[in-house]
N, C-alpha and C. Protein backbone atom coordinates (compact mmCIF):
# COMPACT_ATOMS: atom_id res chain seq x y z
N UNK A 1 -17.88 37.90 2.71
CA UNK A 1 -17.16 37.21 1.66
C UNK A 1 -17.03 35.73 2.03
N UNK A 2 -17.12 34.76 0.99
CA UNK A 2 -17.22 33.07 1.00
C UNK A 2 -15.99 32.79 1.37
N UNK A 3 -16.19 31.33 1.40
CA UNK A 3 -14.37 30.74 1.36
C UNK A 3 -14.17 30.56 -0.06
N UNK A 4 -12.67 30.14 -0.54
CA UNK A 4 -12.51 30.05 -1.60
C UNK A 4 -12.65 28.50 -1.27
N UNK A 5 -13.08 27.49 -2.23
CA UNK A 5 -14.01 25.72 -2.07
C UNK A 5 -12.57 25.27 -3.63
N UNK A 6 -11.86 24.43 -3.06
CA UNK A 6 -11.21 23.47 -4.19
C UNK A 6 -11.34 21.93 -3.74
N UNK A 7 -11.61 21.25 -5.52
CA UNK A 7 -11.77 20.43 -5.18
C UNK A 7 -10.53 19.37 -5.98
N UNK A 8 -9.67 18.86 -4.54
CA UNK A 8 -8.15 17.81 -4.84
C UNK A 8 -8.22 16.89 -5.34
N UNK A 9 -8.05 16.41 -6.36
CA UNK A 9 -8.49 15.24 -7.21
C UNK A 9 -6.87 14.15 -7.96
N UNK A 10 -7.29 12.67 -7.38
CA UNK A 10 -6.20 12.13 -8.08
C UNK A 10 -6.81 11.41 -8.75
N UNK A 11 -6.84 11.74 -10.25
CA UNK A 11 -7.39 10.95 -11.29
C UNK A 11 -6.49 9.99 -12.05
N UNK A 12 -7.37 8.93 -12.63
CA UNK A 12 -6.36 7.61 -13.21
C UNK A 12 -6.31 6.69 -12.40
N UNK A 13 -5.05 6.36 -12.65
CA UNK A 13 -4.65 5.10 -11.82
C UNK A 13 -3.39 5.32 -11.23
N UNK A 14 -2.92 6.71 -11.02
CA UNK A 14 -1.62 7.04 -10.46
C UNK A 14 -2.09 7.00 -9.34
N UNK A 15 -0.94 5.53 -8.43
CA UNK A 15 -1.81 5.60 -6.63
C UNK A 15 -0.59 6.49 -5.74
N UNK A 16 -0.28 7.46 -6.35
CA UNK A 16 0.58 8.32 -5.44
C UNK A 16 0.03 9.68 -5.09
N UNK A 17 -0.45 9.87 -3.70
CA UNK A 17 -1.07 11.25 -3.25
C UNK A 17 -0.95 11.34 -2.46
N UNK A 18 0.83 11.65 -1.97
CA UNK A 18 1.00 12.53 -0.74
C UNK A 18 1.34 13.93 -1.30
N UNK A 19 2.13 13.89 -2.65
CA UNK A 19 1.88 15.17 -2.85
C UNK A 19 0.27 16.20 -3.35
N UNK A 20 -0.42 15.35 -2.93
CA UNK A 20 -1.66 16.19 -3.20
C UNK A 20 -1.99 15.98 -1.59
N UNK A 21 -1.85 15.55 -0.77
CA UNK A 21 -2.41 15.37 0.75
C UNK A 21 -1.38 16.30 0.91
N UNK A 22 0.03 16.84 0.84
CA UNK A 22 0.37 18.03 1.17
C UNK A 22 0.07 19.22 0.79
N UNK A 23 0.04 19.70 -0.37
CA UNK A 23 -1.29 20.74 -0.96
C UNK A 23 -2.34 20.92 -0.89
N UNK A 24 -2.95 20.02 -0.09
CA UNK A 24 -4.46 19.62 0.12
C UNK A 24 -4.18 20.51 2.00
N UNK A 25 -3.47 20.25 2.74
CA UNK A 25 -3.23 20.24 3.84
C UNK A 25 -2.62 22.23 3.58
N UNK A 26 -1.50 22.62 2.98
CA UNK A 26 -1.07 23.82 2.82
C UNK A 26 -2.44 24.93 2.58
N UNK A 27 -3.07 24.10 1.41
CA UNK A 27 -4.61 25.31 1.35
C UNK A 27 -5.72 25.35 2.75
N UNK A 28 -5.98 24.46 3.10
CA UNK A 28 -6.41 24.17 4.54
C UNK A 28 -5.78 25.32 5.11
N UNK A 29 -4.82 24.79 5.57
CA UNK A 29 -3.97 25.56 6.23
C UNK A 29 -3.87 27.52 6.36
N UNK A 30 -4.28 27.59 4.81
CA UNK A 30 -4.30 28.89 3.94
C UNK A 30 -5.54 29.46 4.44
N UNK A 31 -6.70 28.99 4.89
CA UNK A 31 -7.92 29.21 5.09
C UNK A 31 -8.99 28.94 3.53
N UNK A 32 -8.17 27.80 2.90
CA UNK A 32 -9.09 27.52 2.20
C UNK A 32 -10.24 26.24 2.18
N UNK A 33 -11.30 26.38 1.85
CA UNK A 33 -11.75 24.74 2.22
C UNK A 33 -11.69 23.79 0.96
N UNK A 34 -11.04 22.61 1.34
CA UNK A 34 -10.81 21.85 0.34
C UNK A 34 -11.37 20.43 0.70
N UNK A 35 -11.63 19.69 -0.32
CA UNK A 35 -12.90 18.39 -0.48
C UNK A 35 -11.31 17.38 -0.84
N UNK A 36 -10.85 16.84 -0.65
CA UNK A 36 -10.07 15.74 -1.29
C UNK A 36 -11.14 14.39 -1.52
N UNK A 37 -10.91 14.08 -3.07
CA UNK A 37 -11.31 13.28 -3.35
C UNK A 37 -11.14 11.74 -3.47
N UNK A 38 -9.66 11.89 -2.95
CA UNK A 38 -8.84 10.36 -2.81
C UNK A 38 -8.17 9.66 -3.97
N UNK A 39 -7.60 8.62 -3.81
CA UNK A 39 -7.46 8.13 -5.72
C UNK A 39 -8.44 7.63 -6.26
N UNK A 40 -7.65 7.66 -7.49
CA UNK A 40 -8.47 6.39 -8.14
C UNK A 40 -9.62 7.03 -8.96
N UNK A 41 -9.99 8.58 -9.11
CA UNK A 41 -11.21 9.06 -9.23
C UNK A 41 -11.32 8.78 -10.73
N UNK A 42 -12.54 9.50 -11.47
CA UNK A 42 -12.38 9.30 -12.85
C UNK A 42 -12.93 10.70 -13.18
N UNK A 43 -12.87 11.34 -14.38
CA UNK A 43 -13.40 12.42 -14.32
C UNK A 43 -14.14 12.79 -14.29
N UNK A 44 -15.33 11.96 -14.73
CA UNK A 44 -16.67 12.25 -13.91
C UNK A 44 -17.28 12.31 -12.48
N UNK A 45 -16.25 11.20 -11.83
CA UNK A 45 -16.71 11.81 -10.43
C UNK A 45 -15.95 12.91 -9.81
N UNK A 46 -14.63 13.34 -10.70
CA UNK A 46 -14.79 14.79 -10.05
C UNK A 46 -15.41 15.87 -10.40
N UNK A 47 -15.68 15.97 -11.55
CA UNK A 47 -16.32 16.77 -11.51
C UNK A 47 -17.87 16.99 -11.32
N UNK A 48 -18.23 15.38 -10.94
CA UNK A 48 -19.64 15.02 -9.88
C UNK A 48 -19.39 15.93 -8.69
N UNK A 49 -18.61 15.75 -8.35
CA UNK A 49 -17.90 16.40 -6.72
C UNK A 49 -18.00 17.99 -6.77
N UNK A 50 -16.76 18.58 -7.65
CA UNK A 50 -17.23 20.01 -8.02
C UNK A 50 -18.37 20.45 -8.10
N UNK A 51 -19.12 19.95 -8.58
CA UNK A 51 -20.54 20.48 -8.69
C UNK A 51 -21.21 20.29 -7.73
N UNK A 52 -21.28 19.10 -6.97
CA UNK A 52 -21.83 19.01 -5.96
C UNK A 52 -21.50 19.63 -4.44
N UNK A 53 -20.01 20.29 -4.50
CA UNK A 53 -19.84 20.71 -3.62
C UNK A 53 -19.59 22.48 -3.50
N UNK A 54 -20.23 22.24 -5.11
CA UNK A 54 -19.97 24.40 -5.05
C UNK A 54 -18.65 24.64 -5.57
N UNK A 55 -18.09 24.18 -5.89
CA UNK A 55 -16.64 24.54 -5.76
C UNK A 55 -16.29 25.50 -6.80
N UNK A 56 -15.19 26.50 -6.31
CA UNK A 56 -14.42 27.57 -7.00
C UNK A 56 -13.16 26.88 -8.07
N UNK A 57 -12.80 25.50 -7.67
CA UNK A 57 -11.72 25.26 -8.49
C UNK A 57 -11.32 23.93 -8.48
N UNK A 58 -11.29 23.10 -9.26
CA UNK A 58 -10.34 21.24 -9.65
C UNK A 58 -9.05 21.41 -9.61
N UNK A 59 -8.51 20.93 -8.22
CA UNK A 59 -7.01 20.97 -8.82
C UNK A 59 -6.56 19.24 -8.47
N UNK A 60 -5.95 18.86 -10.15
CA UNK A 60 -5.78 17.82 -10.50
C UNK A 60 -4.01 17.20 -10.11
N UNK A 61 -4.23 15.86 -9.27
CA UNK A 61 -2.60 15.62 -9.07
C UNK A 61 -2.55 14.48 -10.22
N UNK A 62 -1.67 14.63 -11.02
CA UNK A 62 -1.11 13.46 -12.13
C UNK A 62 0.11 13.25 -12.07
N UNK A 63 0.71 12.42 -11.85
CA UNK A 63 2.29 11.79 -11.70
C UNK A 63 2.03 10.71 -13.05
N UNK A 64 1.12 10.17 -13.48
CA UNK A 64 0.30 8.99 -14.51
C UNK A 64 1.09 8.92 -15.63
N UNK A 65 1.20 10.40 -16.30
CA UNK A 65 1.87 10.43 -17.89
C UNK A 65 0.70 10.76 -18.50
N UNK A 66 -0.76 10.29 -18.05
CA UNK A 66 -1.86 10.19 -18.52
C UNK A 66 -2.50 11.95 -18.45
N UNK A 67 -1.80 13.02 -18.36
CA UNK A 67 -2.39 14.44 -18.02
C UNK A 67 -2.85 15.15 -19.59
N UNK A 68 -2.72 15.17 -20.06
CA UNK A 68 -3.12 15.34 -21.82
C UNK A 68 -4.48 14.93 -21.73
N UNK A 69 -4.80 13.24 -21.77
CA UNK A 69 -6.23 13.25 -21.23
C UNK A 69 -6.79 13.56 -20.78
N UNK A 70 -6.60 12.98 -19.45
CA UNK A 70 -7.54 13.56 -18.03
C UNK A 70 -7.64 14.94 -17.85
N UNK A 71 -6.46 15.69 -17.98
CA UNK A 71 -7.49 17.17 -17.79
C UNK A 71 -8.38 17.67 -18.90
N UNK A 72 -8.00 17.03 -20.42
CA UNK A 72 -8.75 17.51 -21.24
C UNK A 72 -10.29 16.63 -20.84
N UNK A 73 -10.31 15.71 -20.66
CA UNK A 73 -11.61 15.18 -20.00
C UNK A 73 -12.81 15.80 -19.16
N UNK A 74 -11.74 16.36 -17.98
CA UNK A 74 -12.60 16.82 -17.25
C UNK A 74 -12.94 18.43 -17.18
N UNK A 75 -12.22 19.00 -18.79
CA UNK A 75 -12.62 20.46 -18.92
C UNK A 75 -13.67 20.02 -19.70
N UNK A 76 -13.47 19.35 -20.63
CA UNK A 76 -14.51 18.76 -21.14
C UNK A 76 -15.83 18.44 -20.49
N UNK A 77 -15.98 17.63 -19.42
CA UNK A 77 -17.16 17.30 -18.93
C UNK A 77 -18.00 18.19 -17.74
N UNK A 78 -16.72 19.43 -17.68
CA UNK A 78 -17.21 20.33 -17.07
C UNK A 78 -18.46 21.25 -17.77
N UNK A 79 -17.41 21.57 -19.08
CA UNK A 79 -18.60 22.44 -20.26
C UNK A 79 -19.66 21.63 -20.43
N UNK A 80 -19.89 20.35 -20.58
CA UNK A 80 -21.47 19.61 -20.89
C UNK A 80 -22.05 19.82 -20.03
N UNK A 81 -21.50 19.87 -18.77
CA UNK A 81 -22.29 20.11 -17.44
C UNK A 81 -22.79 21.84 -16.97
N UNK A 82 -22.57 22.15 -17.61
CA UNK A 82 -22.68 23.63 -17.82
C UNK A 82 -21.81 24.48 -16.61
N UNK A 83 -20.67 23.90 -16.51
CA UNK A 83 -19.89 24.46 -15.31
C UNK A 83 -18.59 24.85 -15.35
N UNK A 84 -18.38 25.16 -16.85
CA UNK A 84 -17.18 25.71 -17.57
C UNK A 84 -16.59 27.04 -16.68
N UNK A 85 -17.43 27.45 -15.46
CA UNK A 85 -16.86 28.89 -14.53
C UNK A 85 -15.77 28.15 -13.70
N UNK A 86 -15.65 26.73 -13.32
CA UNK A 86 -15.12 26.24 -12.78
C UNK A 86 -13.76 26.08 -13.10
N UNK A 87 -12.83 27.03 -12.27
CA UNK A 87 -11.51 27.01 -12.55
C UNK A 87 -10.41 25.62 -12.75
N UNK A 88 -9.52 24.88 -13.22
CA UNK A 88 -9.04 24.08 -13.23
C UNK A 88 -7.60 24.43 -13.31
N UNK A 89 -6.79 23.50 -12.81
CA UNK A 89 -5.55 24.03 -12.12
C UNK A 89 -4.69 22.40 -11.58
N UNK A 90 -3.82 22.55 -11.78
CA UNK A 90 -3.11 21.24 -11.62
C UNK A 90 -1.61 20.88 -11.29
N UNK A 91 -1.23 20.03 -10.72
CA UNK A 91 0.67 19.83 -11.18
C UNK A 91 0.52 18.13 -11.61
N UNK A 92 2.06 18.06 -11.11
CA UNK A 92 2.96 16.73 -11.73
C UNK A 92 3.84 16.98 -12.44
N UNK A 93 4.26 15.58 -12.76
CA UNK A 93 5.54 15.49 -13.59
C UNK A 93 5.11 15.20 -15.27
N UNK A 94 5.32 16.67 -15.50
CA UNK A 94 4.35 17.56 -16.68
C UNK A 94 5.22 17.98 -17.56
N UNK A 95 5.74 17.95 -19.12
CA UNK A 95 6.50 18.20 -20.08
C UNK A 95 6.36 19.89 -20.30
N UNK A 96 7.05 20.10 -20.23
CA UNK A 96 7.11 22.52 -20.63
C UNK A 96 5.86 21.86 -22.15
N UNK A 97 6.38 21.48 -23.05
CA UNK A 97 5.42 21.60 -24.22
C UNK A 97 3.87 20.85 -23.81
N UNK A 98 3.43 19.94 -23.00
CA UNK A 98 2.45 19.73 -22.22
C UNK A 98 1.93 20.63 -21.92
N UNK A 99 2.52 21.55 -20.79
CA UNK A 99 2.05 22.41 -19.96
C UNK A 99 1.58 24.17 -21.18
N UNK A 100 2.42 24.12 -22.19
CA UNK A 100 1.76 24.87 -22.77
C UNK A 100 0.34 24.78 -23.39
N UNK A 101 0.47 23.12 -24.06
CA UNK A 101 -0.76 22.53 -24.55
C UNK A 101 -1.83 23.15 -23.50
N UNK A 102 -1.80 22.53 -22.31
CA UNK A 102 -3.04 22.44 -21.28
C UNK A 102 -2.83 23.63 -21.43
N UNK A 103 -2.61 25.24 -20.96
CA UNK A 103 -3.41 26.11 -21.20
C UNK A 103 -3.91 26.18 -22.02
N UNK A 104 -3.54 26.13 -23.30
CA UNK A 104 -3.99 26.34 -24.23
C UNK A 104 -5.30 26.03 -24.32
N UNK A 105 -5.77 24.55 -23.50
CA UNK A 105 -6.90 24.10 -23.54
C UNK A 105 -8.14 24.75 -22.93
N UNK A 106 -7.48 25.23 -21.23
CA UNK A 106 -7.99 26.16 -20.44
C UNK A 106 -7.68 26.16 -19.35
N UNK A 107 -7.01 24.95 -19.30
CA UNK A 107 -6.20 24.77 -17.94
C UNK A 107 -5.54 26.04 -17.17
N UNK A 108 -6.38 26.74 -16.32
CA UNK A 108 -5.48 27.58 -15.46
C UNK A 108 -4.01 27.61 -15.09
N UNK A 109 -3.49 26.58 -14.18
CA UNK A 109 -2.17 26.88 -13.94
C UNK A 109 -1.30 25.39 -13.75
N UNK A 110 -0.13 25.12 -14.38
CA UNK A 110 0.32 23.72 -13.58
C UNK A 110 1.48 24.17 -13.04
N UNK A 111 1.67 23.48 -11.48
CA UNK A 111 2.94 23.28 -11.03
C UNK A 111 3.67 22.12 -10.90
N UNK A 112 4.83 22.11 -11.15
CA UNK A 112 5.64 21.00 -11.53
C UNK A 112 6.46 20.60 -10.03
N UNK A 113 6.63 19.86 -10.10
CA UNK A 113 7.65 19.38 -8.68
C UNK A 113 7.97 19.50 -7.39
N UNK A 114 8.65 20.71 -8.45
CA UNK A 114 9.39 21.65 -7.40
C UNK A 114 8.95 22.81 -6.67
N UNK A 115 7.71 22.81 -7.13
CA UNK A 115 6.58 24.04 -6.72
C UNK A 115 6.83 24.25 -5.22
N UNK A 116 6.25 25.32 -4.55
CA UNK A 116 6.73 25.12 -3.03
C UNK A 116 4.99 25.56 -2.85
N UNK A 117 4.89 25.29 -1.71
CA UNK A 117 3.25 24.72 -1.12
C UNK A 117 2.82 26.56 -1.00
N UNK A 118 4.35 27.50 -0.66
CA UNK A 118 3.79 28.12 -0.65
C UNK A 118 3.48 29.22 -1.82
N UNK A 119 3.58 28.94 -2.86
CA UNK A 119 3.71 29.37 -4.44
C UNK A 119 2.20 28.95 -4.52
N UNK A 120 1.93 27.67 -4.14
CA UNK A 120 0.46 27.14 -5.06
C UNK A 120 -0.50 28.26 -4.25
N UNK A 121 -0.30 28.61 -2.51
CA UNK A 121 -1.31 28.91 -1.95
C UNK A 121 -1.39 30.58 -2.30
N UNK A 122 -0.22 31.04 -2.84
CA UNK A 122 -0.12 32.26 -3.38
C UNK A 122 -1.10 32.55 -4.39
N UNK A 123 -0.76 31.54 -5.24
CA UNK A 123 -1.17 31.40 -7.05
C UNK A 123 -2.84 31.12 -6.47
N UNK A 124 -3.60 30.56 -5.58
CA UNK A 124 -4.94 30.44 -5.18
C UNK A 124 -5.61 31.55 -4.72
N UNK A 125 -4.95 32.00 -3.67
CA UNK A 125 -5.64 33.57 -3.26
C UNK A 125 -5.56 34.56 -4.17
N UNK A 126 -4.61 34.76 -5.22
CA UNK A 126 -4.37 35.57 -6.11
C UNK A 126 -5.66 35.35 -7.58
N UNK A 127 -5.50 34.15 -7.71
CA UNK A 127 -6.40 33.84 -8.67
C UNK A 127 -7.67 33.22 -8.72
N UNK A 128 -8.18 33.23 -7.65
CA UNK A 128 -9.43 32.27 -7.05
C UNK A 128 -9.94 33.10 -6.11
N UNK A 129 -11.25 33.63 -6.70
CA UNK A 129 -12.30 34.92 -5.81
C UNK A 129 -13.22 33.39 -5.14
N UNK A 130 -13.41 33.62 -3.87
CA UNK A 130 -14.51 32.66 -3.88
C UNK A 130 -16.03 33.19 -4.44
N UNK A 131 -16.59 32.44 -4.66
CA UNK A 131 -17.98 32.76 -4.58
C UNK A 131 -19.02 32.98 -4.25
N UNK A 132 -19.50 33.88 -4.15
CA UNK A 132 -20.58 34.50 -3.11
C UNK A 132 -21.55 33.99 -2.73
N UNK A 133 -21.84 32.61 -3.54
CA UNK A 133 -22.95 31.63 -2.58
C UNK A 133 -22.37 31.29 -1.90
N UNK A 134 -21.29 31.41 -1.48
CA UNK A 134 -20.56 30.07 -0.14
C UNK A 134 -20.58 31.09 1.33
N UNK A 135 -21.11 31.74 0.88
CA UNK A 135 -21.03 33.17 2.25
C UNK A 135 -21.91 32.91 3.20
């Protein structure tokens, strides 16, 4: 069996990512392998990245306000890319009627705040098979 492969992404222009360098660090930690992509990204280069690195899952940090977009973006540019298997999954400081929107869209899961590192790494092993090329 593979590892489970996520790829940590701070998209926009929100330059705050320690809470994604701590979730980034908890899945590590979890035995997962994770790619952090740093700030500043746009959604094409993450999901340049996802693809290029195999990955089982995008999980997006937005503090921005800007999350309505950007994840619809990069579910978006996932499906043109033909890589719509690619799970997506996210937090921040995210509105309840937001957070219904984004599933709605396809957004897997958001955690808000107060999430505890060890909830997200729960919600990953539970819902994220890796994939059997990564074996």
């Amino acid at each position: 069996m593979g590892t489970t492969r996520i790829v940590i992404a701070k998209p926009g222009l929100d330059g705050h990512d320690r809470g994604a360098k701590v979730v980034a660090r908890a899945l590590r930690d979890a035995g997962v392998e994770v790619i952090y992509t740093g700030l500043h990204q746009t959604p094409e280069q993450i999901v340049a990245a996802a693809i290029q690195e195999d990955a089982d899952a995008i999980g997006l940090s937005v503090l921005s306000g800007a999350h309505m977009t950007l994840f619809a973006r990069v579910l978006e540019i996932l499906r043109e890319r033909g890589a719509g298997d690619i799970t997506v999954f996210g937090g921040g400081i995210i509105p309840e009627e937001d957070i219904t929107e984004l599933t709605r869209m396809g957004v897997a899961r958001i955690f808000t705040p107060g999430a505890s590192t060890h909830a997200i790494v729960d919600w990953v092993h539970s819902n994220l098979a890796p994939s059997s090329q990564h074996a």
